[in-house]
C-alpha atoms as a PDB file:
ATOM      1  CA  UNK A   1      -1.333  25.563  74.834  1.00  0.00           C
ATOM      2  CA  UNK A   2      -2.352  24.152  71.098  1.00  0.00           C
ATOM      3  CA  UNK A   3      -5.059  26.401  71.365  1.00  0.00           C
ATOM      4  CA  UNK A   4      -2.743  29.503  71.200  1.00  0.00           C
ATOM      5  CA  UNK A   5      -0.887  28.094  68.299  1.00  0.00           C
ATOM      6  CA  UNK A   6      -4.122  27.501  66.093  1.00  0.00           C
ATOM      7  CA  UNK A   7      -5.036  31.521  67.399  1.00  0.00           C
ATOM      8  CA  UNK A   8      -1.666  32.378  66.085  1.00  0.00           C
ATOM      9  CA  UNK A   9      -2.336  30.965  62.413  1.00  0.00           C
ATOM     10  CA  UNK A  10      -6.020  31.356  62.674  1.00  0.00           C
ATOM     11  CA  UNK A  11      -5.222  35.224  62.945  1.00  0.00           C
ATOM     12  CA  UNK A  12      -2.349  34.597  60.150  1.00  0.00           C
ATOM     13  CA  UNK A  13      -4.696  33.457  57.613  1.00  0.00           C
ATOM     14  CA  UNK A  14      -7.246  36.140  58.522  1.00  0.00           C
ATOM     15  CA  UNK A  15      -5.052  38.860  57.737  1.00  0.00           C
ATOM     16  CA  UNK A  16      -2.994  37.275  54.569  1.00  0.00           C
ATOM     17  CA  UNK A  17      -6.683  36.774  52.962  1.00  0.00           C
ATOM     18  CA  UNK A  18      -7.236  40.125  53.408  1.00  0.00           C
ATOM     19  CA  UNK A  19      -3.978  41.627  52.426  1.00  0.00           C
ATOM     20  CA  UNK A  20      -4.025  39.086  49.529  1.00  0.00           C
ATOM     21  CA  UNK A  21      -7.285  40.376  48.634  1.00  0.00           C
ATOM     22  CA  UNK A  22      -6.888  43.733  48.927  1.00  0.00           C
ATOM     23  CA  UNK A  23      -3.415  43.880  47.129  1.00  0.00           C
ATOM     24  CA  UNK A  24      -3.820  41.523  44.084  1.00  0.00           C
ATOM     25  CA  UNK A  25      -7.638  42.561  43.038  1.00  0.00           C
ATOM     26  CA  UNK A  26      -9.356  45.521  41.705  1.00  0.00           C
ATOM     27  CA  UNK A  27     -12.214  46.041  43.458  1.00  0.00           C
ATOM     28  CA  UNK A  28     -11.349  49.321  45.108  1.00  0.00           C
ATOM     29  CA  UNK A  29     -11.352  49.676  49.333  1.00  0.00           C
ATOM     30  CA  UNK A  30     -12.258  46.119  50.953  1.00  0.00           C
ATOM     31  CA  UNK A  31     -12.464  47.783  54.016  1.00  0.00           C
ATOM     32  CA  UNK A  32     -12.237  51.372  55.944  1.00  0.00           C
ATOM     33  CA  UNK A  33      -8.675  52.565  56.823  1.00  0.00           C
ATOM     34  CA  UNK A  34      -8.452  51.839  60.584  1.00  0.00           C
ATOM     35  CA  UNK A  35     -10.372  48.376  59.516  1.00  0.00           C
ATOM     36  CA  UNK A  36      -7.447  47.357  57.084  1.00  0.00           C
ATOM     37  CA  UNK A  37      -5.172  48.775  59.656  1.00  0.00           C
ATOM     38  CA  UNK A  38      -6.294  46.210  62.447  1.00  0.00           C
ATOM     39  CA  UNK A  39      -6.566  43.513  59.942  1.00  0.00           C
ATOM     40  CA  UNK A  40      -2.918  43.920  58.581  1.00  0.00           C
ATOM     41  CA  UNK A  41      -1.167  45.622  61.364  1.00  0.00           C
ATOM     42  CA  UNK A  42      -2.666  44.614  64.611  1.00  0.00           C
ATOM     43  CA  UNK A  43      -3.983  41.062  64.040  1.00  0.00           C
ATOM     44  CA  UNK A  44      -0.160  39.405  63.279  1.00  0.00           C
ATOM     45  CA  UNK A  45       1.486  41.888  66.060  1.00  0.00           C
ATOM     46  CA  UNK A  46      -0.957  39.559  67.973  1.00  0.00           C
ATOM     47  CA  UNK A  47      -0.749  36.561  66.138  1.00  0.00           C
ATOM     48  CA  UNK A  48       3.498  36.854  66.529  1.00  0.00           C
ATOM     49  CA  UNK A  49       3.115  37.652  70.588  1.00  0.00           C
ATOM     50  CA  UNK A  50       1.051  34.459  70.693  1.00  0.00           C
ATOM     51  CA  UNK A  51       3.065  32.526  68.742  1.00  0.00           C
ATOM     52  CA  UNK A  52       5.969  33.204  70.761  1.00  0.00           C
ATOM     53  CA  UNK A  53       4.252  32.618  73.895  1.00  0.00           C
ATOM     54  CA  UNK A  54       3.383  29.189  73.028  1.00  0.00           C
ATOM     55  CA  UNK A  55       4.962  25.474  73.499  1.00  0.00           C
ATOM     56  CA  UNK A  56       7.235  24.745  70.717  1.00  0.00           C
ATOM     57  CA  UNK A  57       5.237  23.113  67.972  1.00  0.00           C
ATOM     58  CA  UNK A  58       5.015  23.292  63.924  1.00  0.00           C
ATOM     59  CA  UNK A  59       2.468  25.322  64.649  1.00  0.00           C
ATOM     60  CA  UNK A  60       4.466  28.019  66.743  1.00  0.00           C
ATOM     61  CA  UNK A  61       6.825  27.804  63.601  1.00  0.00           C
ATOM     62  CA  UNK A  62       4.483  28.527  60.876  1.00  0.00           C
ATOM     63  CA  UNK A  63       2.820  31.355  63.192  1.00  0.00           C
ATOM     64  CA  UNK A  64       6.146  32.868  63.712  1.00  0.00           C
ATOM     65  CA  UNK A  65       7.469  32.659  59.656  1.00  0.00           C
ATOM     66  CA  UNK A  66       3.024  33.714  58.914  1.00  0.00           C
ATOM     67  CA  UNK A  67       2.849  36.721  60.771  1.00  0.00           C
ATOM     68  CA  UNK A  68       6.368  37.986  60.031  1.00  0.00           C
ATOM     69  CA  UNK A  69       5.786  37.477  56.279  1.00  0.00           C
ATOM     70  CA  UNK A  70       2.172  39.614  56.754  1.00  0.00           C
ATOM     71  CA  UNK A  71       4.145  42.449  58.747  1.00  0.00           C
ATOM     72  CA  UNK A  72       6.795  42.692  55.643  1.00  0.00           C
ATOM     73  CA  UNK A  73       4.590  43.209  53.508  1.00  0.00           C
ATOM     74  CA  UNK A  74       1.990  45.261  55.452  1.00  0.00           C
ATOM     75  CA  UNK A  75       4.715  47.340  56.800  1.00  0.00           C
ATOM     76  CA  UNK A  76       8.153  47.222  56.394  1.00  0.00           C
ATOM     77  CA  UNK A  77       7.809  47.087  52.248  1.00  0.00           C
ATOM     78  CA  UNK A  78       5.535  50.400  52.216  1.00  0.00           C
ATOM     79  CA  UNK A  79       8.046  52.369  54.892  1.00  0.00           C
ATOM     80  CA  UNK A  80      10.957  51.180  53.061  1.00  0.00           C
ATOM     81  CA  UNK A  81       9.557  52.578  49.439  1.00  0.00           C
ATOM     82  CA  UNK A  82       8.395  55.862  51.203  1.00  0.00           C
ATOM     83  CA  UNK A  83      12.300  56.551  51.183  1.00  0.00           C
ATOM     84  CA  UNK A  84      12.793  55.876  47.942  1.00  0.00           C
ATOM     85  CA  UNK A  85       9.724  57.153  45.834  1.00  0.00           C
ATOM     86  CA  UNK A  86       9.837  60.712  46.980  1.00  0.00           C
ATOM     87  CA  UNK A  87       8.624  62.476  44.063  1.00  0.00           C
ATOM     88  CA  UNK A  88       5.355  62.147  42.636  1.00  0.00           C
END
């Protein structure tokens, strides 16, 4: 089961690259919507099932704390200031 746990962070690090890149640079799109989507969204949903499904291990741990801290800030930051910024 270590290779789920490596899948886990292996996705982790895929999608925090990604949402590093595309948050802290100036570049413009890094990728089409439903790309960044997948990417930021979909990849740690995965990554967190996975990590959850595995033996425990360090690696379970930092899957677990990765992914969670990817879907904050992919999606529960940018609901949570859709309720406050309502005015243009």
């Amino acid at each position: 089961m270590k290779k789920l746990d490596m899948l886990s962070v292996f996705l982790f690090i895929i999608s925090i690259v990604v949402l590093g890149f595309a948050l802290f640079t100036t570049v413009g799109d890094l990728f089409s919507g439903p790309v960044m989507i997948v990417i930021c969204v979909i990849f740690p949903i995965i990554g967190l099932f996975i990590a959850l499904k595995s033996h425990k291990s360090t690696l379970k741990v930092f899957g677990i704390a990765g992914n969670s801290f990817v879907l904050l800030f992919s999606v529960v930051v940018p609901l949570a200031s859709t309720f406050f910024w309502n005015q243009p």
